[in-house]
PDB file of N, CA and C in Angstrom:
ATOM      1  N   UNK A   1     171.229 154.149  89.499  1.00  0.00           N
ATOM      2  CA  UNK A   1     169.806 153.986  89.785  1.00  0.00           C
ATOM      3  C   UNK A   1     169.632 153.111  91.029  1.00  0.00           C
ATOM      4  N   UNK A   2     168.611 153.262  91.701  1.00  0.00           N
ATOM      5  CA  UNK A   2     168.618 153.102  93.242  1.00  0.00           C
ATOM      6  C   UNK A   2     167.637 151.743  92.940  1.00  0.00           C
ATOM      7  N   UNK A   3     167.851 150.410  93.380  1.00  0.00           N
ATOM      8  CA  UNK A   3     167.497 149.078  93.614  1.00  0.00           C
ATOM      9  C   UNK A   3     165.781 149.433  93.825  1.00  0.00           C
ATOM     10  N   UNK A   4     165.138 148.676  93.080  1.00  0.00           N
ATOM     11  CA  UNK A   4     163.445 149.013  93.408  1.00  0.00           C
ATOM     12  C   UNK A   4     163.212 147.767  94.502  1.00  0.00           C
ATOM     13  N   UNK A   5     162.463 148.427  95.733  1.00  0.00           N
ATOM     14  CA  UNK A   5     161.942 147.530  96.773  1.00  0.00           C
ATOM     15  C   UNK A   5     161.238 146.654  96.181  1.00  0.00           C
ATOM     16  N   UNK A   6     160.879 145.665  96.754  1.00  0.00           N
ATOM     17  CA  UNK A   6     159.494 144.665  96.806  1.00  0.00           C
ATOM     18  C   UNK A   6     159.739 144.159  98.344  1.00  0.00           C
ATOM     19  N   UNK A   7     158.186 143.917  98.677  1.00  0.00           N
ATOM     20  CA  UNK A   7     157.959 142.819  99.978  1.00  0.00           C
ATOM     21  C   UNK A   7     157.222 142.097  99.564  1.00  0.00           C
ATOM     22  N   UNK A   8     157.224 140.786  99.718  1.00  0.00           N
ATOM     23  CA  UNK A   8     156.697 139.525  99.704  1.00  0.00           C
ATOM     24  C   UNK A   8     156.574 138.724 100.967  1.00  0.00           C
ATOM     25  N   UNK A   9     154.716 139.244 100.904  1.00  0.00           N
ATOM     26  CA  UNK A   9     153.850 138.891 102.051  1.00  0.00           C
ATOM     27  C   UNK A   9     152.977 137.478 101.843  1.00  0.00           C
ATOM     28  N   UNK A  10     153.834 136.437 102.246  1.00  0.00           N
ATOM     29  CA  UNK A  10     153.020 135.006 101.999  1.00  0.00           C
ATOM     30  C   UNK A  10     153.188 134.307 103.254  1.00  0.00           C
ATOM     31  N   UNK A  11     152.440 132.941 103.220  1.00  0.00           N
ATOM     32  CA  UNK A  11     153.092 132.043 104.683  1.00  0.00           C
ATOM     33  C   UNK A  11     152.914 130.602 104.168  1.00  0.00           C
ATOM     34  N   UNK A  12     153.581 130.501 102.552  1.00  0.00           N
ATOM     35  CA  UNK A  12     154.004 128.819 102.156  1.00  0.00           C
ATOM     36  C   UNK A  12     155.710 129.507 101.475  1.00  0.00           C
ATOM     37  N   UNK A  13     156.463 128.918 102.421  1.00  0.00           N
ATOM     38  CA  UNK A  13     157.746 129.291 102.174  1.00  0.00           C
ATOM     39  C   UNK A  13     158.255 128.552 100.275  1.00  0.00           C
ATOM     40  N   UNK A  14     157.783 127.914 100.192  1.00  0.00           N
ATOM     41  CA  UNK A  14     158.703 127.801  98.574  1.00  0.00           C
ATOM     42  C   UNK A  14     157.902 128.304  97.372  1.00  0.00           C
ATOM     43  N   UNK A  15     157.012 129.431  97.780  1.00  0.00           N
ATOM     44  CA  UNK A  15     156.704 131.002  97.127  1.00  0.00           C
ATOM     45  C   UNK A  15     156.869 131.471  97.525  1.00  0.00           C
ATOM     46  N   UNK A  16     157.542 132.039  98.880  1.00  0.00           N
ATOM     47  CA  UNK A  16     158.465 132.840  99.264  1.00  0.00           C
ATOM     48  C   UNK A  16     160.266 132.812  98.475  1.00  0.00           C
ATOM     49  N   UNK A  17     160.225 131.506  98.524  1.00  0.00           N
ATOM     50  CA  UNK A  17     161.895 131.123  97.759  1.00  0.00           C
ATOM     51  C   UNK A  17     162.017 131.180  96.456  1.00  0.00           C
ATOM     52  N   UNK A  18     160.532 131.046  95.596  1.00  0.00           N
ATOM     53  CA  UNK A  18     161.028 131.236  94.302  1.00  0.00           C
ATOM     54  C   UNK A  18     161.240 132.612  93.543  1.00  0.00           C
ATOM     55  N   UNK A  19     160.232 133.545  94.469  1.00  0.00           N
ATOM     56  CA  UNK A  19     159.442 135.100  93.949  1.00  0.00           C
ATOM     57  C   UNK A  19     161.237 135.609  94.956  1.00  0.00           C
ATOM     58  N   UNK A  20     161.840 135.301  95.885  1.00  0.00           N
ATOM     59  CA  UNK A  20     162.995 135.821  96.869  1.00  0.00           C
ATOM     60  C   UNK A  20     164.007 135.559  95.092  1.00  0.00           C
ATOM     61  N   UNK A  21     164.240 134.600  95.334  1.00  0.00           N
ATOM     62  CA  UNK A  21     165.270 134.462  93.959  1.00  0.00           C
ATOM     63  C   UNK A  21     165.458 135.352  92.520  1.00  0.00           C
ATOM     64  N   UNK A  22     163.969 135.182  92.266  1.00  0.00           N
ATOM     65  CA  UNK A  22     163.841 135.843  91.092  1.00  0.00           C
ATOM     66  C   UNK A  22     164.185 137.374  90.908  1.00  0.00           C
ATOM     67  N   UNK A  23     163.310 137.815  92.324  1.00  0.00           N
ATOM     68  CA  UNK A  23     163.444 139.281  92.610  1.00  0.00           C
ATOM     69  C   UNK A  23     165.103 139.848  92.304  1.00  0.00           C
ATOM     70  N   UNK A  24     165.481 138.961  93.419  1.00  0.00           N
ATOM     71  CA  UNK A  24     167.320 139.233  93.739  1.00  0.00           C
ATOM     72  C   UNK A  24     167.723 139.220  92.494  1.00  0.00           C
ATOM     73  N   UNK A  25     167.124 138.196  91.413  1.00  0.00           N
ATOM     74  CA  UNK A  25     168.191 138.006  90.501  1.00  0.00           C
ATOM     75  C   UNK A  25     168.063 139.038  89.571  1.00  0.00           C
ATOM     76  N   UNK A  26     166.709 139.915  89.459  1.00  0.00           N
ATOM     77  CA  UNK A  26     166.276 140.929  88.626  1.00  0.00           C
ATOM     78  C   UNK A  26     166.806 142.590  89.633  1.00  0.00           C
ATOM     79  N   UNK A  27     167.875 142.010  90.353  1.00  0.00           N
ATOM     80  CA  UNK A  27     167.924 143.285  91.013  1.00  0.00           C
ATOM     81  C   UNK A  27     167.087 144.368  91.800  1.00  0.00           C
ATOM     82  N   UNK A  28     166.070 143.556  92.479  1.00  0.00           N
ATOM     83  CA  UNK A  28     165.157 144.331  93.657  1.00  0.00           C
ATOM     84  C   UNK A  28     165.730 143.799  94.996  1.00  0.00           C
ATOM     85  N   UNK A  29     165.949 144.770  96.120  1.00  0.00           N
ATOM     86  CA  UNK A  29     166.009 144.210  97.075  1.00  0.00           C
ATOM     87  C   UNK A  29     164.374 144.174  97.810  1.00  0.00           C
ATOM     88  N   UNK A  30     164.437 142.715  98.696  1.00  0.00           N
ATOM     89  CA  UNK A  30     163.568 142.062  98.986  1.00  0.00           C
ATOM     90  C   UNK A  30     163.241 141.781 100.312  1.00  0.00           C
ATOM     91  N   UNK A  31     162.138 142.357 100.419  1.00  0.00           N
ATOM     92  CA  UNK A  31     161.860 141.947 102.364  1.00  0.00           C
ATOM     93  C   UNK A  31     160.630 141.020 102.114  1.00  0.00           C
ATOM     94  N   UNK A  32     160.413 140.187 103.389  1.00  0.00           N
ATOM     95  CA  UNK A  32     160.105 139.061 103.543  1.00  0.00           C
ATOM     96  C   UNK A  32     158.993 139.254 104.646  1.00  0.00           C
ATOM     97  N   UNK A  33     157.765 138.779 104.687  1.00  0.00           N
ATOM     98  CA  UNK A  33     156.827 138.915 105.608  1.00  0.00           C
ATOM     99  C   UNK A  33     156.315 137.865 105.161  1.00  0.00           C
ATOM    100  N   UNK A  34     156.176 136.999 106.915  1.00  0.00           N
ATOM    101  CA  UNK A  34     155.029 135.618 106.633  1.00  0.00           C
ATOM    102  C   UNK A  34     153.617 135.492 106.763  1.00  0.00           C
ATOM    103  N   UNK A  35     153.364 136.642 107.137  1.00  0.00           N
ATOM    104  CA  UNK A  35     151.623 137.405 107.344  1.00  0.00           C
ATOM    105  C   UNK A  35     151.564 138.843 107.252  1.00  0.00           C
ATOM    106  N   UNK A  36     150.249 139.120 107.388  1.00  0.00           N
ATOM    107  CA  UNK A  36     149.854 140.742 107.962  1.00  0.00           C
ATOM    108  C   UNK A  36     150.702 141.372 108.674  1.00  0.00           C
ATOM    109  N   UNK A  37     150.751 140.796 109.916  1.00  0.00           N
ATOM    110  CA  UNK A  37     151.468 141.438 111.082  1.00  0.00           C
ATOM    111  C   UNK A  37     152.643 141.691 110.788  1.00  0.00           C
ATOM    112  N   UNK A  38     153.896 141.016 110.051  1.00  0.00           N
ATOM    113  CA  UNK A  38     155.523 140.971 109.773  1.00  0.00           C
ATOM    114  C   UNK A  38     155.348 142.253 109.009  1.00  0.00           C
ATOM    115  N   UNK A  39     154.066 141.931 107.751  1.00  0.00           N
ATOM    116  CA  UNK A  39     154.520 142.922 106.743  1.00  0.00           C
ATOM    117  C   UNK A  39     154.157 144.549 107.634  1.00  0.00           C
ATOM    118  N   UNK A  40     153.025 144.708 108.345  1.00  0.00           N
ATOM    119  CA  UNK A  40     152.798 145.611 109.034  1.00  0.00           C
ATOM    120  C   UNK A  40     154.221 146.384 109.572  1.00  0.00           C
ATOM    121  N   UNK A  41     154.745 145.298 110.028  1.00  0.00           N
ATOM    122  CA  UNK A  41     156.160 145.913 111.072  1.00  0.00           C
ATOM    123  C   UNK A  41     157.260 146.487 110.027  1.00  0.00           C
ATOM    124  N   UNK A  42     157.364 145.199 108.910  1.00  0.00           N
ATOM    125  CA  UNK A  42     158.546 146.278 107.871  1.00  0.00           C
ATOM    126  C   UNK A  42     158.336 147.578 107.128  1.00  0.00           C
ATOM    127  N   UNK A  43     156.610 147.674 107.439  1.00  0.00           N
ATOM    128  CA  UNK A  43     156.515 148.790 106.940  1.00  0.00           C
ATOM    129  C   UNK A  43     155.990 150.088 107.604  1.00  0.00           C
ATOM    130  N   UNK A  44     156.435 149.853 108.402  1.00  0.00           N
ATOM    131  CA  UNK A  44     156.704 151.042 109.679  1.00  0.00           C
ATOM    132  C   UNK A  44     157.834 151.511 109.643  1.00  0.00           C
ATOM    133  N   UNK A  45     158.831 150.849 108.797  1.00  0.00           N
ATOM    134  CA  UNK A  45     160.762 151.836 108.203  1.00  0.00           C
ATOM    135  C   UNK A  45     160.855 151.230 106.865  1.00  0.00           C
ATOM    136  N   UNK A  46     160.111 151.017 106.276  1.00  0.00           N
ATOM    137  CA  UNK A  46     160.512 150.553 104.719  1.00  0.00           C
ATOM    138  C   UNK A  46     159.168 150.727 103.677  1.00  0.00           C
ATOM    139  N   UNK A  47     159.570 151.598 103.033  1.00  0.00           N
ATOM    140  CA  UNK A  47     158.639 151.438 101.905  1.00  0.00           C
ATOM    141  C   UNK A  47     158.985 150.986 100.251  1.00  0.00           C
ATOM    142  N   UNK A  48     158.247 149.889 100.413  1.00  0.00           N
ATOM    143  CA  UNK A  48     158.832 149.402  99.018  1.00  0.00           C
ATOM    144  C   UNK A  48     157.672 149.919  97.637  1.00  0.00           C
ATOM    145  N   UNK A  49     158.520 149.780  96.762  1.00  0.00           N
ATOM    146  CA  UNK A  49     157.841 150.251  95.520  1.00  0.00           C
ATOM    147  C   UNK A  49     156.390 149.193  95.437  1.00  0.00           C
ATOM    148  N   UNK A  50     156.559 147.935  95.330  1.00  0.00           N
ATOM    149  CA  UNK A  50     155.690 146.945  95.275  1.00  0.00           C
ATOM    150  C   UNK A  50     155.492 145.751  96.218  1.00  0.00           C
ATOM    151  N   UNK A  51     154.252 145.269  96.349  1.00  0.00           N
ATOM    152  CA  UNK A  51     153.770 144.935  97.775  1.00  0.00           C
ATOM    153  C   UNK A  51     153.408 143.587  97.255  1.00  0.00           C
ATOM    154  N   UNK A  52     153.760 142.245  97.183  1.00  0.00           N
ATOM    155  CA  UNK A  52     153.366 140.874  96.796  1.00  0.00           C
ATOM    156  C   UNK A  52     152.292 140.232  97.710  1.00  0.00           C
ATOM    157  N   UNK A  53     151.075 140.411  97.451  1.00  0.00           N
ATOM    158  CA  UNK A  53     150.448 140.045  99.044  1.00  0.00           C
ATOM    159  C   UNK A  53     149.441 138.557  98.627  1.00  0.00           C
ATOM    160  N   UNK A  54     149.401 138.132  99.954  1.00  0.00           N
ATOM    161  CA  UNK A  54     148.848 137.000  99.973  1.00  0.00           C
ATOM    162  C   UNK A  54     146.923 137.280 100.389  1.00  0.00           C
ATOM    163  N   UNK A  55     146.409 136.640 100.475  1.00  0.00           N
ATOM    164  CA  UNK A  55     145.113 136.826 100.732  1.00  0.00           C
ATOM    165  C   UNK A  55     145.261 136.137 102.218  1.00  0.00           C
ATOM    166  N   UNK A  56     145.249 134.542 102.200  1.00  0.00           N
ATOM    167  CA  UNK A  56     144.660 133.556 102.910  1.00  0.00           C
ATOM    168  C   UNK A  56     146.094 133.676 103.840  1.00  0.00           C
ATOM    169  N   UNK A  57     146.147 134.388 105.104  1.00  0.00           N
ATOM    170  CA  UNK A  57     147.244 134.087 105.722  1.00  0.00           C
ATOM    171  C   UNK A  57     146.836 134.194 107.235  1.00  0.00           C
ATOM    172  N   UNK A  58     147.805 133.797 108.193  1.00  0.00           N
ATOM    173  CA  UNK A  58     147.109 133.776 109.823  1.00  0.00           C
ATOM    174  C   UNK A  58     146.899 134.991 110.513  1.00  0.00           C
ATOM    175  N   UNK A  59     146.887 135.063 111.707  1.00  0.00           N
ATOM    176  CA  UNK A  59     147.022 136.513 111.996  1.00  0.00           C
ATOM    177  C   UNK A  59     146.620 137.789 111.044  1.00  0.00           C
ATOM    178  N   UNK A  60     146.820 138.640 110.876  1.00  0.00           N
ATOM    179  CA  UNK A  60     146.363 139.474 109.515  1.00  0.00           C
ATOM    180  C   UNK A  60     146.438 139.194 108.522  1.00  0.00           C
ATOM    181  N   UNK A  61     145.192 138.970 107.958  1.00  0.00           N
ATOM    182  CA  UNK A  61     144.860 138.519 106.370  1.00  0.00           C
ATOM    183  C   UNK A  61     145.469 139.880 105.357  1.00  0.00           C
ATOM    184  N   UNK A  62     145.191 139.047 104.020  1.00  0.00           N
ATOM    185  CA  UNK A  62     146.069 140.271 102.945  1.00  0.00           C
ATOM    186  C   UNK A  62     144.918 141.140 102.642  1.00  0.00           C
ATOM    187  N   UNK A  63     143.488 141.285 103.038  1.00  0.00           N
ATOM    188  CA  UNK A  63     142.401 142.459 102.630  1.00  0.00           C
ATOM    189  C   UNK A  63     142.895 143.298 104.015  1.00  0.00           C
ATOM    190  N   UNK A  64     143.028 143.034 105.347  1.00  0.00           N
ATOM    191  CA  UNK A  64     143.512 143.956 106.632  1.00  0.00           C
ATOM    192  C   UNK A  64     144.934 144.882 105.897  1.00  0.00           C
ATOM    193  N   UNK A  65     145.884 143.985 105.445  1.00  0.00           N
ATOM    194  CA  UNK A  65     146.722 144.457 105.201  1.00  0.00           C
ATOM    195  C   UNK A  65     147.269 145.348 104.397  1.00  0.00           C
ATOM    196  N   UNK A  66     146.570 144.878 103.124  1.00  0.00           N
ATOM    197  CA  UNK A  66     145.969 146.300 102.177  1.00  0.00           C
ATOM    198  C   UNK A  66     144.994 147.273 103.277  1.00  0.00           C
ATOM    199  N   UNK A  67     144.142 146.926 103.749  1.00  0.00           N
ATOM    200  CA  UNK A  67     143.292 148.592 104.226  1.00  0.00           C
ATOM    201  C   UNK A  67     144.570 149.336 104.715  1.00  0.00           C
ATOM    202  N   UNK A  68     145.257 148.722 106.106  1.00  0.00           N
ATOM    203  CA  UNK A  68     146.306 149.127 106.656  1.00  0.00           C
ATOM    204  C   UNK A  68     147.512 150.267 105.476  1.00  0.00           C
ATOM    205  N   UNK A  69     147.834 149.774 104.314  1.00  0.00           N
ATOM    206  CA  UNK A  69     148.696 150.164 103.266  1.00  0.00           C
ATOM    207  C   UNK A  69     148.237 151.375 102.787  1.00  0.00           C
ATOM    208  N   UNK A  70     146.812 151.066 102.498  1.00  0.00           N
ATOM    209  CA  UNK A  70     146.546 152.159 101.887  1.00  0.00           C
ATOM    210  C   UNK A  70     145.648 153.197 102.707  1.00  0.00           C
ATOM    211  N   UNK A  71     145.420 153.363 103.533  1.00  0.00           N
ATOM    212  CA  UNK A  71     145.373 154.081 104.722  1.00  0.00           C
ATOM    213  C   UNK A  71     146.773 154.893 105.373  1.00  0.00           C
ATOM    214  N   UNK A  72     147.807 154.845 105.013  1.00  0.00           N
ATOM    215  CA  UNK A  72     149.243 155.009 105.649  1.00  0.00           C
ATOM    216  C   UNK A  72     149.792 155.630 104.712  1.00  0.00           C
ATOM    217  N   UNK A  73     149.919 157.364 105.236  1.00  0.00           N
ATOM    218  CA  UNK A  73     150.126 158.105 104.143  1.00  0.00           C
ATOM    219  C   UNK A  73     151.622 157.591 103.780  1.00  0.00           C
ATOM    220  N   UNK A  74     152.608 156.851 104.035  1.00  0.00           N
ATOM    221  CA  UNK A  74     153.744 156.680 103.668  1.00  0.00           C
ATOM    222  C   UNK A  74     153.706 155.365 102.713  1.00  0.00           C
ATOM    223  N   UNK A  75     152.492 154.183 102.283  1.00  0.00           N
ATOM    224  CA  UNK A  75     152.897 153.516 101.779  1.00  0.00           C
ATOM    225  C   UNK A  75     151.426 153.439 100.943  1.00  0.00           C
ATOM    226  N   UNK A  76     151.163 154.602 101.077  1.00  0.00           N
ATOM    227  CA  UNK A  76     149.539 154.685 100.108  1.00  0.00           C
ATOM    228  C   UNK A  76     150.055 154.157  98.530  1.00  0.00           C
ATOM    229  N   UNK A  77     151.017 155.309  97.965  1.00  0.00           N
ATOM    230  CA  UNK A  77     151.607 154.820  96.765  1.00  0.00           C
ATOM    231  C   UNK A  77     151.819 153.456  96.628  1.00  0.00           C
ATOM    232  N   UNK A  78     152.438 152.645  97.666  1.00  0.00           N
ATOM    233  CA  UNK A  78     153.527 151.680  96.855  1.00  0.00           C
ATOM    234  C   UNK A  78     152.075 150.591  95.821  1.00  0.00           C
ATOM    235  N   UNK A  79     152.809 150.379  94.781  1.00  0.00           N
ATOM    236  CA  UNK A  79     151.851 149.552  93.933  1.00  0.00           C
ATOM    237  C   UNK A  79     151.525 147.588  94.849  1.00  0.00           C
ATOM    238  N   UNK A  80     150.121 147.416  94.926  1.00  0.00           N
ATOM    239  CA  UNK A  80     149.778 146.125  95.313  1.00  0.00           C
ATOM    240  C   UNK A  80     149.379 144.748  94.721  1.00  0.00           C
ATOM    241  N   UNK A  81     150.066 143.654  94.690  1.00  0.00           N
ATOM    242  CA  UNK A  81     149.230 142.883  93.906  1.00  0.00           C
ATOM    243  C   UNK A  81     149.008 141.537  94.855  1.00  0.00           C
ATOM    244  N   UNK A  82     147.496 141.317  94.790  1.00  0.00           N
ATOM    245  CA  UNK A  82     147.413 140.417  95.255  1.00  0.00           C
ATOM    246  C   UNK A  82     147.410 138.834  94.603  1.00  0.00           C
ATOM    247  N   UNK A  83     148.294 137.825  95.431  1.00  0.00           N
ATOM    248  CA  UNK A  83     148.886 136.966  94.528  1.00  0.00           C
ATOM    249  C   UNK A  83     148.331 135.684  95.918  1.00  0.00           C
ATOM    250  N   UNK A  84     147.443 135.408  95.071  1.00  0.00           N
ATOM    251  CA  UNK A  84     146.290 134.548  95.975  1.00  0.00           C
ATOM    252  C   UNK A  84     145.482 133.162  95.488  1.00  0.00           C
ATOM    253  N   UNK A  85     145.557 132.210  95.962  1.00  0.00           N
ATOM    254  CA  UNK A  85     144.465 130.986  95.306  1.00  0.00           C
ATOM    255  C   UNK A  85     143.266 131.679  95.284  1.00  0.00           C
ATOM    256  N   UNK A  86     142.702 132.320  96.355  1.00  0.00           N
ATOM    257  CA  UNK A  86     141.575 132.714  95.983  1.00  0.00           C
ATOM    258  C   UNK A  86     140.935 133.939  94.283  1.00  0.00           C
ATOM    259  N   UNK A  87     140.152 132.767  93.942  1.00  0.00           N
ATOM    260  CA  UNK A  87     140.066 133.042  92.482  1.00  0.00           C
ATOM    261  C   UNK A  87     138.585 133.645  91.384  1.00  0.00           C
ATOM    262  N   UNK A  88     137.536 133.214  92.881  1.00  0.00           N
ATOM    263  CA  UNK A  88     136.245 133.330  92.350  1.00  0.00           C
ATOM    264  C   UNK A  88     136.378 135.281  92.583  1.00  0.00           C
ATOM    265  N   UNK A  89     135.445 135.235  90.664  1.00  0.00           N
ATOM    266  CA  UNK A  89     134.753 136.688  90.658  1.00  0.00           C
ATOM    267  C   UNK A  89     134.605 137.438  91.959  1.00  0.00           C
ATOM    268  N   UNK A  90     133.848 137.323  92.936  1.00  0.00           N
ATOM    269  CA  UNK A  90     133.521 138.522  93.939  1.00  0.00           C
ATOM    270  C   UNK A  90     135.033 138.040  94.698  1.00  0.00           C
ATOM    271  N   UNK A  91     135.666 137.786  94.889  1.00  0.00           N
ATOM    272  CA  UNK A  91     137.095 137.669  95.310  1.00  0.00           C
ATOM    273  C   UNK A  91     138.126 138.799  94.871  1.00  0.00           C
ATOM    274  N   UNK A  92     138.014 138.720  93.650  1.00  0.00           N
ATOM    275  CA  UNK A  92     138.773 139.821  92.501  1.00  0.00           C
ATOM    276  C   UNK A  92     138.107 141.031  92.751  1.00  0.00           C
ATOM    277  N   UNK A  93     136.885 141.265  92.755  1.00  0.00           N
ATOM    278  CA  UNK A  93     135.753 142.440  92.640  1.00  0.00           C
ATOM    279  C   UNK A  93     136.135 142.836  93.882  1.00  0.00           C
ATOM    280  N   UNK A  94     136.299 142.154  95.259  1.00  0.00           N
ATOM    281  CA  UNK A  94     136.313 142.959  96.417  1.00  0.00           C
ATOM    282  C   UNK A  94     138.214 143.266  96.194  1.00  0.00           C
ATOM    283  N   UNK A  95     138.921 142.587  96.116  1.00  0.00           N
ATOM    284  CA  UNK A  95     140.131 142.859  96.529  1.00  0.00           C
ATOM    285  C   UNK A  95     140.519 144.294  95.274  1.00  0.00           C
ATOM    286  N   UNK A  96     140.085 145.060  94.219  1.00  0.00           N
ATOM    287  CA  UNK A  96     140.287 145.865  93.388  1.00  0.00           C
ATOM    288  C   UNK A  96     139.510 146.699  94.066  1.00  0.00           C
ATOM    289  N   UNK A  97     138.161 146.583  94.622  1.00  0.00           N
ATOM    290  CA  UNK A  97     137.347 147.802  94.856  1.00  0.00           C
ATOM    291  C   UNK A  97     138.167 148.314  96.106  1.00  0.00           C
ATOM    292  N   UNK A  98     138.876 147.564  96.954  1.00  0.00           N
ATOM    293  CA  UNK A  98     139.774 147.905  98.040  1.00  0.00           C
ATOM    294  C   UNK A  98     140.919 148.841  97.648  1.00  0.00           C
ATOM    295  N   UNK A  99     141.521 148.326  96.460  1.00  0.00           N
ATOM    296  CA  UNK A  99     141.952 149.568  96.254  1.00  0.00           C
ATOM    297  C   UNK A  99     143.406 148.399  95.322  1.00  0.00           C
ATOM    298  N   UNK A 100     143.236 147.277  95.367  1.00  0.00           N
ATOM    299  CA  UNK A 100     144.734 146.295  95.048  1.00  0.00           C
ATOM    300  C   UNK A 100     145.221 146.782  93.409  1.00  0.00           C
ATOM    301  N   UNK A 101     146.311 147.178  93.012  1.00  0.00           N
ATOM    302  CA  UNK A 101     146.438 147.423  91.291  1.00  0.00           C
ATOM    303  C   UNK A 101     146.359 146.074  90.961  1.00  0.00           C
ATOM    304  N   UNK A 102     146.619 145.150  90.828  1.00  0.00           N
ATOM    305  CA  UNK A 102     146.284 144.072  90.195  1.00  0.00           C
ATOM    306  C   UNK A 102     146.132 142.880  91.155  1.00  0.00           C
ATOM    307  N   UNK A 103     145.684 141.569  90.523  1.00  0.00           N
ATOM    308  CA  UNK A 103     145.440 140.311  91.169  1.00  0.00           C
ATOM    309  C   UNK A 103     145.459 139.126  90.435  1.00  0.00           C
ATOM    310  N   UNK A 104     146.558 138.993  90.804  1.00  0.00           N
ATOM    311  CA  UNK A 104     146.945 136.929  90.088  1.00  0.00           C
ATOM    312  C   UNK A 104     146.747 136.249  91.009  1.00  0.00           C
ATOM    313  N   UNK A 105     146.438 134.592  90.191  1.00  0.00           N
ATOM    314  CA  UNK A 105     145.919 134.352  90.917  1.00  0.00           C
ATOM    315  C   UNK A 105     146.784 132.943  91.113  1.00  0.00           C
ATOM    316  N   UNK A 106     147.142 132.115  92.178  1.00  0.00           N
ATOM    317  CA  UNK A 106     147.760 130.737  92.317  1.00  0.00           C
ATOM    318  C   UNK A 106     147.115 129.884  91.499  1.00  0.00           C
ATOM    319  N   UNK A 107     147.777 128.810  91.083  1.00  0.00           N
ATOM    320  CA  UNK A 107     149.109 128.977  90.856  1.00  0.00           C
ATOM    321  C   UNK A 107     149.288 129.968  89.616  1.00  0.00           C
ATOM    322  N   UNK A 108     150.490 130.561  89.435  1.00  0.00           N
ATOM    323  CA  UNK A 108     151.477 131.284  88.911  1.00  0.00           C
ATOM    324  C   UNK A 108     152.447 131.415  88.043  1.00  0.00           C
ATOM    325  N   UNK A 109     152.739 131.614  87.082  1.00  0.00           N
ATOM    326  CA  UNK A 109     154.003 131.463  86.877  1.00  0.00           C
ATOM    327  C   UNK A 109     155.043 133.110  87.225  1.00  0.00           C
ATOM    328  N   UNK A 110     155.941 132.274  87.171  1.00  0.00           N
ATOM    329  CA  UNK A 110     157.060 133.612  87.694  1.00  0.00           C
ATOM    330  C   UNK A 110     157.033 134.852  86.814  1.00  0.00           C
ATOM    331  N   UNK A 111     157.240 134.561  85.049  1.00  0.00           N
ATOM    332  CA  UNK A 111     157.604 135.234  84.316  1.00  0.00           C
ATOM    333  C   UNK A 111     156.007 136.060  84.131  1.00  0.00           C
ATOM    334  N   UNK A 112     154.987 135.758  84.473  1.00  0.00           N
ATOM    335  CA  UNK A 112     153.842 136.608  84.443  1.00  0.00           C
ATOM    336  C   UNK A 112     154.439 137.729  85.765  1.00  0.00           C
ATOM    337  N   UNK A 113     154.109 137.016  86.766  1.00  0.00           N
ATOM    338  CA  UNK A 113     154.335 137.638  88.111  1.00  0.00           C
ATOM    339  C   UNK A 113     155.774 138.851  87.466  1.00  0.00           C
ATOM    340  N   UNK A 114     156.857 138.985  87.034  1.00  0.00           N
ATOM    341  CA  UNK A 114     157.547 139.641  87.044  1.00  0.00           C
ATOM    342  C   UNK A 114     156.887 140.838  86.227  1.00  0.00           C
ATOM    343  N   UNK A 115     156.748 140.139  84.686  1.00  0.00           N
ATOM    344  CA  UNK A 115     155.831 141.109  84.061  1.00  0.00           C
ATOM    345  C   UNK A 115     154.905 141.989  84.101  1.00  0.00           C
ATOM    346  N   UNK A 116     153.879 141.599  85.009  1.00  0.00           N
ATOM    347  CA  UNK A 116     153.372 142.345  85.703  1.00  0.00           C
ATOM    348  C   UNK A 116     154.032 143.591  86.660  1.00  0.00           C
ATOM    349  N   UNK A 117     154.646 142.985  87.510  1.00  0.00           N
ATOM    350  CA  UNK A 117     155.502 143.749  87.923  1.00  0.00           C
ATOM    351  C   UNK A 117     156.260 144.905  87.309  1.00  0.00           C
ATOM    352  N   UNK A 118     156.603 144.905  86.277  1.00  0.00           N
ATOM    353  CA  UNK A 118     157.544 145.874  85.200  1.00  0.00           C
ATOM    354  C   UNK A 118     156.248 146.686  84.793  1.00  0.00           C
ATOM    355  N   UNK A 119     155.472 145.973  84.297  1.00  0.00           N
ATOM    356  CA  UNK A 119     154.175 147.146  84.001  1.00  0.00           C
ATOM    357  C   UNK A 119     153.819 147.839  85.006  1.00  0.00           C
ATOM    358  N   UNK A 120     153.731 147.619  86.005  1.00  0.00           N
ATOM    359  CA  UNK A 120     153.713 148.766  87.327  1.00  0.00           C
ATOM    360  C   UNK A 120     154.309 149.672  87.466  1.00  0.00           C
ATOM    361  N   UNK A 121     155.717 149.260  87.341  1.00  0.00           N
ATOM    362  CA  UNK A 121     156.633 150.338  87.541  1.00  0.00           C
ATOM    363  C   UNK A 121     156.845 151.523  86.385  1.00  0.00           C
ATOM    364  N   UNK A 122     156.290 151.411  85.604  1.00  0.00           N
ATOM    365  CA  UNK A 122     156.828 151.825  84.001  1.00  0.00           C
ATOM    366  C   UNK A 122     156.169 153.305  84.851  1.00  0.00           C
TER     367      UNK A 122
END
């Protein structure tokens, strides 16, 4: 069975290091984007099954980056979750009506975040 992608699109590196670890250790290989723009570029040759996205980031925010995703007939599928401090109601309401499969919210714990994850894929 062929390794399930993930990218993990954030720009506070020790949620980048803990969600990088976990992934690896659950057997996904893992690409790494510190904004919009990085994740934009890996996914111009990589499509991963699931998309870890941030909201609040520089350069391209995680609502650009979803339109971008799901606009792109090659990464329309991959499943999105946005994994964001931002927490208020119309926050959630816009980032789902966009099109995101789910949205957790900071802080986190890992073993949700994975779980979630597995329910996606099922």
């Amino acid at each position: 069975m062929s390794k399930k992608k993930i990218l993990i699109v954030d720009d506070e590196p020790n949620i980048v290091m803990s969600l990088e670890y976990t992934f690896k250790k659950n057997n996904f290989e893992v690409f790494i984007a510190r904004d919009g723009a990085e994740a934009i570029e890996i996914l111009k040759s990589k499509v991963p099954d699931v998309i870890l996205l941030d909201i609040m980031m520089p350069n391209i925010d995680g609502y650009q980056t979803l339109e971008y995703i799901r606009k792109n007939d090659t990464t329309k599928n991959s499943k999105v979750i946005f994994l964001t401090a931002k927490n208020k109601g119309s926050d959630i309401e816009k980032g789902l009506a966009m099109g995101v499969d789910k949205y957790l919210t900071k802080p986190f714990s890992i073993k949700k975040v994975m779980a979630e994850i597995n329910e996606l894929m099922i």
